[in-house]
N, C-alpha and C. Protein backbone atom coordinates (compact mmCIF):
# COMPACT_ATOMS: atom_id res chain seq x y z
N UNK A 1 -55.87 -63.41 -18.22
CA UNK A 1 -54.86 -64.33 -18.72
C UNK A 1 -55.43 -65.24 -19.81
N UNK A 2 -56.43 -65.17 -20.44
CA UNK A 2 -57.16 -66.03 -21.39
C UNK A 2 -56.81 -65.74 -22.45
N UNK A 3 -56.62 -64.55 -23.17
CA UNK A 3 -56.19 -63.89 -24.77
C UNK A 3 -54.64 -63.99 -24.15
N UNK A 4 -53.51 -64.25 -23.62
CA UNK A 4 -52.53 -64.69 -23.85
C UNK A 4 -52.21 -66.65 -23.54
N UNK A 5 -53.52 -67.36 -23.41
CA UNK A 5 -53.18 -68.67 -23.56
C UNK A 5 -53.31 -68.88 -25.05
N UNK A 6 -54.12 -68.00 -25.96
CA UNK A 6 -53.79 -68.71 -27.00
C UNK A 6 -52.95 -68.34 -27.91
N UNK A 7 -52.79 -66.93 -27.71
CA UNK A 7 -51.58 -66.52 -28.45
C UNK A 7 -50.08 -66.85 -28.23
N UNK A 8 -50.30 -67.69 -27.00
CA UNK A 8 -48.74 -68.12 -26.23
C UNK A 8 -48.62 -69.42 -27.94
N UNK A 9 -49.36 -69.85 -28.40
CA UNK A 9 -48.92 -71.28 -28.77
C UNK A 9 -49.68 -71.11 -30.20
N UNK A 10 -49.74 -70.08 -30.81
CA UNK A 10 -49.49 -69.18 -31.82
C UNK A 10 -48.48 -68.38 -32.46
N UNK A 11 -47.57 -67.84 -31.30
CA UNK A 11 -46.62 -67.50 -31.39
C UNK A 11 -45.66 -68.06 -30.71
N UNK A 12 -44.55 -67.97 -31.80
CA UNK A 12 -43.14 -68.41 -31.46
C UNK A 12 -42.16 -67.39 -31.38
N UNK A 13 -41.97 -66.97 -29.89
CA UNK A 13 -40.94 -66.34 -29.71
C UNK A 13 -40.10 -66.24 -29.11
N UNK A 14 -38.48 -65.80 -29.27
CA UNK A 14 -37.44 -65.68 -28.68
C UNK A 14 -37.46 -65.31 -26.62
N UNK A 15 -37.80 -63.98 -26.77
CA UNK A 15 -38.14 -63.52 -25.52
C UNK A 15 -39.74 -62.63 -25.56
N UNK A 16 -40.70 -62.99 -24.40
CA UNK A 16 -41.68 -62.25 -23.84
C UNK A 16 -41.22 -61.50 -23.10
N UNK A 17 -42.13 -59.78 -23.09
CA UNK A 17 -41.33 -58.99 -22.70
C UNK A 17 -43.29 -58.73 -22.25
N UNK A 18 -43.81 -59.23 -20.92
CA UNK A 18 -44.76 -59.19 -20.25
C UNK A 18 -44.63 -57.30 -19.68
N UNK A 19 -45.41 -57.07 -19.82
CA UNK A 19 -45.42 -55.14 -19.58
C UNK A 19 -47.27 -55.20 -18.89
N UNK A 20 -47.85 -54.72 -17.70
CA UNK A 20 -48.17 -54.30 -17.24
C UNK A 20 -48.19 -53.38 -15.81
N UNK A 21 -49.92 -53.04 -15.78
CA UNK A 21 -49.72 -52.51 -14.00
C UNK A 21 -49.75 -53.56 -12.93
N UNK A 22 -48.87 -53.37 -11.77
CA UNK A 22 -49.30 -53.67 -10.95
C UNK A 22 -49.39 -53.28 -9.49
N UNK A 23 -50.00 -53.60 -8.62
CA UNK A 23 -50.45 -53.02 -7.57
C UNK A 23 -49.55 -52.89 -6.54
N UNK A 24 -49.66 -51.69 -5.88
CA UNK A 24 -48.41 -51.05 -5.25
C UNK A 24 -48.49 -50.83 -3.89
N UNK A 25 -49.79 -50.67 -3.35
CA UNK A 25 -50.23 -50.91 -2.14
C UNK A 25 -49.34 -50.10 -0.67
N UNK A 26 -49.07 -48.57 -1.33
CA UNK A 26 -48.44 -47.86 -0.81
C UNK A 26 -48.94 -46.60 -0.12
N UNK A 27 -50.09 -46.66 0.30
CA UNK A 27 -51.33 -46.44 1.07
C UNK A 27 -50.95 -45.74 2.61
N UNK A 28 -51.29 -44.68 3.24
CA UNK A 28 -51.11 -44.42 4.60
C UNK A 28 -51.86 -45.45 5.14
N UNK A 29 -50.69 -45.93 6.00
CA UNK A 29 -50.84 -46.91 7.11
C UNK A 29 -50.27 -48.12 6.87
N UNK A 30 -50.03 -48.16 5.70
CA UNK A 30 -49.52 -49.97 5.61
C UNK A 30 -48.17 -49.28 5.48
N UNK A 31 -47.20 -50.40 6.20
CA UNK A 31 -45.66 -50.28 6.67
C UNK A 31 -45.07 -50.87 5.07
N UNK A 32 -43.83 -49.75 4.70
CA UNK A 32 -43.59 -50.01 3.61
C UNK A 32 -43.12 -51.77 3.59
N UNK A 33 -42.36 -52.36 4.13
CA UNK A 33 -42.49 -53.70 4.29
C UNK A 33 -43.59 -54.58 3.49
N UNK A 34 -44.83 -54.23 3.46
CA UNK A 34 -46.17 -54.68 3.35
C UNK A 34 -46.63 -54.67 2.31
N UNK A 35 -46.09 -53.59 1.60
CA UNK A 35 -46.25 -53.08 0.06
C UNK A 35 -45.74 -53.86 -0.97
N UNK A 36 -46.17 -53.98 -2.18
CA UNK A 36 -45.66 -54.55 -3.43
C UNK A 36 -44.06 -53.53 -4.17
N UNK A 37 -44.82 -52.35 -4.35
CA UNK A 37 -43.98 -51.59 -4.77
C UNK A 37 -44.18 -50.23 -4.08
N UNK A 38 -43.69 -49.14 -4.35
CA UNK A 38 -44.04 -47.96 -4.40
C UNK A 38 -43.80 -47.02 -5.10
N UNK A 39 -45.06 -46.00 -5.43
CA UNK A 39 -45.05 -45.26 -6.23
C UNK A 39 -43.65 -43.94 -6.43
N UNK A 40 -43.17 -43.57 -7.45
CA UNK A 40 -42.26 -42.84 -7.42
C UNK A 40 -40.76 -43.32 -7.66
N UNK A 41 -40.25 -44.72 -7.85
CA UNK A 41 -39.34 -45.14 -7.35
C UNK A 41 -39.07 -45.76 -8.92
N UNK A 42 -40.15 -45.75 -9.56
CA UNK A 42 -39.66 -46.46 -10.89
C UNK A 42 -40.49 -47.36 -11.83
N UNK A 43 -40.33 -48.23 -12.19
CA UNK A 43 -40.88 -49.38 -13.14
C UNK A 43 -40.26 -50.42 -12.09
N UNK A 44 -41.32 -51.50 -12.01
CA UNK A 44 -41.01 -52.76 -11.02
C UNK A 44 -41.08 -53.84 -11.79
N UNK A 45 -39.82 -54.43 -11.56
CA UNK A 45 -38.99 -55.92 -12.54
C UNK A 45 -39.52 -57.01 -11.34
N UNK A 46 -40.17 -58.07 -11.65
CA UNK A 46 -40.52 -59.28 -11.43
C UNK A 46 -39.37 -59.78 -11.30
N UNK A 47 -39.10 -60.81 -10.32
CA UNK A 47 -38.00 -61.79 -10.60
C UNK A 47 -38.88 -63.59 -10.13
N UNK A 48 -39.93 -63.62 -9.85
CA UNK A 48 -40.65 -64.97 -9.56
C UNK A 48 -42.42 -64.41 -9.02
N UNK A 49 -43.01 -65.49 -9.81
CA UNK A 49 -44.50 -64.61 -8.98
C UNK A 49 -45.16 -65.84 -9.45
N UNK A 50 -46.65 -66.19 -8.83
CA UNK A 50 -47.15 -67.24 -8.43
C UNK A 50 -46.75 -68.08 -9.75
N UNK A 51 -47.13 -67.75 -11.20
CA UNK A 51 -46.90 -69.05 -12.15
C UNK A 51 -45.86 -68.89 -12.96
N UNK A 52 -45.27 -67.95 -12.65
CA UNK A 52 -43.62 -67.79 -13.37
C UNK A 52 -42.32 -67.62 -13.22
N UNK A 53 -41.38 -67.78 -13.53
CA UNK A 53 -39.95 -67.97 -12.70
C UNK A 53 -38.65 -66.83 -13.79
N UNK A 54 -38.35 -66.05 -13.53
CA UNK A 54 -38.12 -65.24 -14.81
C UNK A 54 -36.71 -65.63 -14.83
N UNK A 55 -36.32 -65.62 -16.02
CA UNK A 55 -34.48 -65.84 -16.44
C UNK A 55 -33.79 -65.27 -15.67
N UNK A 56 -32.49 -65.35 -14.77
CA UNK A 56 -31.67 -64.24 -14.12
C UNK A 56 -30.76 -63.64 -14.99
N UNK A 57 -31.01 -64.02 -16.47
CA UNK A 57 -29.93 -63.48 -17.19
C UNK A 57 -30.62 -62.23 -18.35
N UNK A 58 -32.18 -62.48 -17.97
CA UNK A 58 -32.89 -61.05 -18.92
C UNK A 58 -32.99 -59.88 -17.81
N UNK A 59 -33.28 -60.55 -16.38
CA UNK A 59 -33.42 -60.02 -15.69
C UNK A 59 -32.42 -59.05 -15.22
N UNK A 60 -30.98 -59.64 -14.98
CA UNK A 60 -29.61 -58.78 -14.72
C UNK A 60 -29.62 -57.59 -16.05
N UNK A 61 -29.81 -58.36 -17.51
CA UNK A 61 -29.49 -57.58 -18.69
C UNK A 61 -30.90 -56.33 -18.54
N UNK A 62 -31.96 -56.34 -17.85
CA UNK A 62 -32.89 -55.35 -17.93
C UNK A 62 -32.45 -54.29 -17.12
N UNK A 63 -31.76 -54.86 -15.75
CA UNK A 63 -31.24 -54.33 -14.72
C UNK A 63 -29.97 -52.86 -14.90
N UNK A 64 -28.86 -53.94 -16.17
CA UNK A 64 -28.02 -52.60 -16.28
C UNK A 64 -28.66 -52.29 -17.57
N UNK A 65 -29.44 -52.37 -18.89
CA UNK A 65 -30.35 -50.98 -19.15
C UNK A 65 -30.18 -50.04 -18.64
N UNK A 66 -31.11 -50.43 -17.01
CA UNK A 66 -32.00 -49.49 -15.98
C UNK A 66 -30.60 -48.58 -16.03
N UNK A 67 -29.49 -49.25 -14.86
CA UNK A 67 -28.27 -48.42 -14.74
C UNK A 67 -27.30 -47.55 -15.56
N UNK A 68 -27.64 -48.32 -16.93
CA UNK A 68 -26.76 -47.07 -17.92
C UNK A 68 -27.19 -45.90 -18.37
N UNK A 69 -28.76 -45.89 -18.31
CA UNK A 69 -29.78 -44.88 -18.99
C UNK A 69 -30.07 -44.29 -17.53
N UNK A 70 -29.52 -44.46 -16.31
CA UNK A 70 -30.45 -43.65 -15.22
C UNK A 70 -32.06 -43.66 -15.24
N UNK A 71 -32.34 -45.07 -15.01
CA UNK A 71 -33.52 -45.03 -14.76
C UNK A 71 -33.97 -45.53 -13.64
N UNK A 72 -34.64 -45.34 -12.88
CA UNK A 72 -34.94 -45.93 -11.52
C UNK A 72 -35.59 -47.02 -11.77
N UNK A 73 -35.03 -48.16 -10.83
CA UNK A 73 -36.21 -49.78 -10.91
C UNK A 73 -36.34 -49.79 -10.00
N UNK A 74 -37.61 -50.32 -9.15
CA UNK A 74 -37.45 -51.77 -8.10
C UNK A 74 -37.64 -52.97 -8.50
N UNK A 75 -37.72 -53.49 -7.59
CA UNK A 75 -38.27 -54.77 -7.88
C UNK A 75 -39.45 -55.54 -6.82
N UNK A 76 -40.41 -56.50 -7.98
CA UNK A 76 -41.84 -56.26 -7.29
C UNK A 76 -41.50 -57.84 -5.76
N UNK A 77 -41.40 -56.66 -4.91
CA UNK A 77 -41.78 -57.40 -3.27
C UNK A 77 -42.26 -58.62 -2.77
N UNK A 78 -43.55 -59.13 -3.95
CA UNK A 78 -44.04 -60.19 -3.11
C UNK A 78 -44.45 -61.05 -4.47
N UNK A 79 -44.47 -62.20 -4.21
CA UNK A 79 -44.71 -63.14 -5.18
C UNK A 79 -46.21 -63.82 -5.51
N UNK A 80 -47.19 -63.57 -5.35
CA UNK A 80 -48.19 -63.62 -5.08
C UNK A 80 -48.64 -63.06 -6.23
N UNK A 81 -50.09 -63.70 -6.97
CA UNK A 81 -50.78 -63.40 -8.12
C UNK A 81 -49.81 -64.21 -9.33
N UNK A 82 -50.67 -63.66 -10.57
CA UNK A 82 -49.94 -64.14 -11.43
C UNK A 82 -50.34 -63.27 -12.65
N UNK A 83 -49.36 -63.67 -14.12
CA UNK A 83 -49.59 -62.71 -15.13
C UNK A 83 -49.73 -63.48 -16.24
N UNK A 84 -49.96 -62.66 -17.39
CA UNK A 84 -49.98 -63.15 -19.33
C UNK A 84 -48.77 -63.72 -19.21
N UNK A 85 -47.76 -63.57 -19.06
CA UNK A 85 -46.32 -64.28 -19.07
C UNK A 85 -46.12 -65.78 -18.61
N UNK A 86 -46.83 -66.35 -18.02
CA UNK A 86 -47.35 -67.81 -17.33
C UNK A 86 -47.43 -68.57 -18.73
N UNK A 87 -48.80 -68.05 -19.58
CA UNK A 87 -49.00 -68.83 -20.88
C UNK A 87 -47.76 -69.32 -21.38
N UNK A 88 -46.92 -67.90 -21.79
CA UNK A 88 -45.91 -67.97 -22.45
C UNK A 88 -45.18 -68.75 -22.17
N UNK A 89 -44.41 -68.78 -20.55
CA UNK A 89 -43.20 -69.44 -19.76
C UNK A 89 -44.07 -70.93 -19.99
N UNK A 90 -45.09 -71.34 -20.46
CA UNK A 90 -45.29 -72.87 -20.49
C UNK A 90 -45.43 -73.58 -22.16
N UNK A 91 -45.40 -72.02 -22.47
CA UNK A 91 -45.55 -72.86 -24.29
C UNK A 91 -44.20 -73.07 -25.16
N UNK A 92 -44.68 -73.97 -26.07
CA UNK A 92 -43.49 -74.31 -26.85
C UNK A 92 -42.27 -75.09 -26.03
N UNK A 93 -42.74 -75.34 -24.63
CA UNK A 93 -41.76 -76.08 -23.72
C UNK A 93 -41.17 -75.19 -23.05
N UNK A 94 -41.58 -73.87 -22.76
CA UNK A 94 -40.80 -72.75 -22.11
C UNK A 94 -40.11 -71.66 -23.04
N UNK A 95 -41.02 -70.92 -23.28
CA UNK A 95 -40.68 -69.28 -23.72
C UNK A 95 -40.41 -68.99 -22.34
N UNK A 96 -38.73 -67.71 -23.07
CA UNK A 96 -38.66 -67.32 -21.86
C UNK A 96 -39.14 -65.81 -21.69
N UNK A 97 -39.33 -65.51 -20.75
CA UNK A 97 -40.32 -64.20 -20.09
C UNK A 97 -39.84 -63.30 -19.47
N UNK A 98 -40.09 -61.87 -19.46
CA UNK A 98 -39.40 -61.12 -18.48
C UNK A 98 -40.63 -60.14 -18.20
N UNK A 99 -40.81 -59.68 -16.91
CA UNK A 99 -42.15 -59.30 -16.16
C UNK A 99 -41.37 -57.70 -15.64
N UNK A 100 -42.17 -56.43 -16.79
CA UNK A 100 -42.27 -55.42 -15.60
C UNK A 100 -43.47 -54.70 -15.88
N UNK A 101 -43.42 -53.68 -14.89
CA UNK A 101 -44.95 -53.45 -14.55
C UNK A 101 -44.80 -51.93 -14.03
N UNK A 102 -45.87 -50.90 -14.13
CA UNK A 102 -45.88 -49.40 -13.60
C UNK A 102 -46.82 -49.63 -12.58
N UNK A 103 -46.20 -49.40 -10.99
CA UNK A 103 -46.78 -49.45 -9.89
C UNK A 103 -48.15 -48.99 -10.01
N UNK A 104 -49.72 -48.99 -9.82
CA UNK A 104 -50.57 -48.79 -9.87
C UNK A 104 -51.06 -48.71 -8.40
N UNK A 105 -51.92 -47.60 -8.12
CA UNK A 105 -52.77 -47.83 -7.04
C UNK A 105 -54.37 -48.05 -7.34
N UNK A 106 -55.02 -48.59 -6.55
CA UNK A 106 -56.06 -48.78 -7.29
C UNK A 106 -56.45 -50.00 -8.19
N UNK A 107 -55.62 -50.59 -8.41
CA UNK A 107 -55.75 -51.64 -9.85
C UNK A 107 -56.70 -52.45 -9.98
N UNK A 108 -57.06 -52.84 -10.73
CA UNK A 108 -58.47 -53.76 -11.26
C UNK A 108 -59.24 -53.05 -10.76
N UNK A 109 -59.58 -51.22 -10.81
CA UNK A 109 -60.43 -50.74 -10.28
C UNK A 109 -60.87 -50.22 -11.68
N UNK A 110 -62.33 -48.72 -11.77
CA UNK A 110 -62.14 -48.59 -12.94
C UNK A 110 -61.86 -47.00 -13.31
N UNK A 111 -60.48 -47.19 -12.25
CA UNK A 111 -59.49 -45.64 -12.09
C UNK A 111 -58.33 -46.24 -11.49
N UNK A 112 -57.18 -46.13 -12.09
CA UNK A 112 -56.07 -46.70 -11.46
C UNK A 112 -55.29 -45.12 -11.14
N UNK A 113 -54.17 -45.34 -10.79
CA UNK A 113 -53.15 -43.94 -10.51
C UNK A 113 -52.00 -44.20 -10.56
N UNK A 114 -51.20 -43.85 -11.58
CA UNK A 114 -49.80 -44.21 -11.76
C UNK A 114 -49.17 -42.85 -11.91
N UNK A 115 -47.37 -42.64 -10.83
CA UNK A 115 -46.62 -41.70 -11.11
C UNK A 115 -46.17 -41.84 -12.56
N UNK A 116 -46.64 -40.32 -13.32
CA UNK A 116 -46.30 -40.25 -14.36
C UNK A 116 -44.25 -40.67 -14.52
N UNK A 117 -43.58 -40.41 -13.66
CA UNK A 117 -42.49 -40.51 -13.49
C UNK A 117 -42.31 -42.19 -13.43
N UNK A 118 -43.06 -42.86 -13.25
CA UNK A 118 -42.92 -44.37 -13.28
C UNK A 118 -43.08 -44.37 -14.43
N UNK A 119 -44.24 -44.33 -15.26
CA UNK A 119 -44.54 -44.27 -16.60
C UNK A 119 -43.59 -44.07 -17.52
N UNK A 120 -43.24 -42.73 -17.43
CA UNK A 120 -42.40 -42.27 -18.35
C UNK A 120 -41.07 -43.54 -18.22
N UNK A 121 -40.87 -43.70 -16.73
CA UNK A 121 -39.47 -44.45 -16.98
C UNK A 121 -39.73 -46.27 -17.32
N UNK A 122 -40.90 -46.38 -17.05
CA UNK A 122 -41.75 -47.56 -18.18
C UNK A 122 -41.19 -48.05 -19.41
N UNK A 123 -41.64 -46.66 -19.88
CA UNK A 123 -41.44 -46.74 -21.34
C UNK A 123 -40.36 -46.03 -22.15
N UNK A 124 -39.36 -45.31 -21.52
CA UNK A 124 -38.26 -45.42 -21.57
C UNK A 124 -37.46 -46.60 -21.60
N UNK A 125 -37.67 -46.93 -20.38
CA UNK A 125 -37.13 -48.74 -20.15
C UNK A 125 -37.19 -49.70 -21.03
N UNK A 126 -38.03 -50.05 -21.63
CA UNK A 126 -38.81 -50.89 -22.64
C UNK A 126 -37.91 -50.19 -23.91
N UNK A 127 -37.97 -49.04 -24.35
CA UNK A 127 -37.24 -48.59 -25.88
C UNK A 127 -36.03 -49.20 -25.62
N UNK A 128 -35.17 -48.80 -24.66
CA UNK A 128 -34.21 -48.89 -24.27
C UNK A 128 -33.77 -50.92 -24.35
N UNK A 129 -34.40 -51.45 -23.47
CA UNK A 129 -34.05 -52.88 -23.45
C UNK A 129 -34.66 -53.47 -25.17
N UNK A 130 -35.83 -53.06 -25.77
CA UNK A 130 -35.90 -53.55 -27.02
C UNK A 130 -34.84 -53.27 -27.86
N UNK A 131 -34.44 -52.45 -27.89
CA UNK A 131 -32.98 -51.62 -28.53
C UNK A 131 -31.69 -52.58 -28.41
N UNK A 132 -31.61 -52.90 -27.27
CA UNK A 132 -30.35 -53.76 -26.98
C UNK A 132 -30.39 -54.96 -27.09
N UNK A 133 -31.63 -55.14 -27.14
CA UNK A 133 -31.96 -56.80 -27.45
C UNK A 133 -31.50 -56.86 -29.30
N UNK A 134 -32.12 -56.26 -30.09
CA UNK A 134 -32.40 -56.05 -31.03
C UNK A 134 -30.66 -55.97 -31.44
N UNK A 135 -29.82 -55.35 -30.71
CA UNK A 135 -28.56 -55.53 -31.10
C UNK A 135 -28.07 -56.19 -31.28
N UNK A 136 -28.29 -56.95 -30.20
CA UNK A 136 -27.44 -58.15 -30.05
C UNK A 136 -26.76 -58.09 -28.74
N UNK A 137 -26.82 -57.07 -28.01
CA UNK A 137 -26.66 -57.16 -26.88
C UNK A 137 -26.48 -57.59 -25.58
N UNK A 138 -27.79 -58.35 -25.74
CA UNK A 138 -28.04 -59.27 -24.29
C UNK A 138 -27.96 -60.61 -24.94
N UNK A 139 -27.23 -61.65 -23.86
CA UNK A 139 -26.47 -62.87 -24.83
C UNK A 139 -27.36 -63.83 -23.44
């Protein structure tokens, strides 16, 4: 989180569109309950996590994206940790932020494992919501 404190207040922007992995913890033996996300199911949308609180109105607008293009989301389980999007959500008096992430197993290891099917719908997702933003779309 250090190379996005200073670029948070360098840059001035409309919406942060925070994109990483995160950990999915979908492992034999731990009860899905227990898990962050799980693999297979999609790209996982943040809605609050230890230092950030995300808009409910980028968040709904990322949401039907997901639903018009058929793309699978979840959403990430537990609120705990934190991301580059923190800088942002505090600079300039509050950039606002929107947090998703490709389930990872493994993470901060130096081999992660992501369903290519998350991936792909990653970055699908992302063309897709930059696209509509860019329209004018999401109000």
């Amino acid at each position: 989180m250090r190379g996005s404190k200073i670029s948070a207040y360098q840059i001035h922007a409309d919406l942060v569109l925070n994109l990483e992995g995160t950990v999915c913890a979908d492992t034999m033996g731990i009860d899905e309950h227990q898990t962050v996300n799980v693999q297979g199911k999609g790209p996982s949308i943040s809605i609050i996590d230890r230092t950030s609180v995300y808009l409910r109105k980028y968040i709904d607008a990322m949401i039907q994206v997901a639903e018009k293009n058929n793309i699978p989301l979840q959403y990430r389980r537990t609120q705990g940790g934190g991301t580059d999007a923190a800088n942002y959500h505090e600079a300039h008096g509050g950039t606002p932020v929107i947090g998703l992430a490709v389930p990872c197993r493994y993470i901060h290891s130096p081999v992660s494992v992501v369903d290519k099917r998350d991936l792909d719908g990653f970055v699908e997702l992302v063309k897709k919501f930059v696209f509509a933003y860019g329209e004018g779309g999401i109000n």
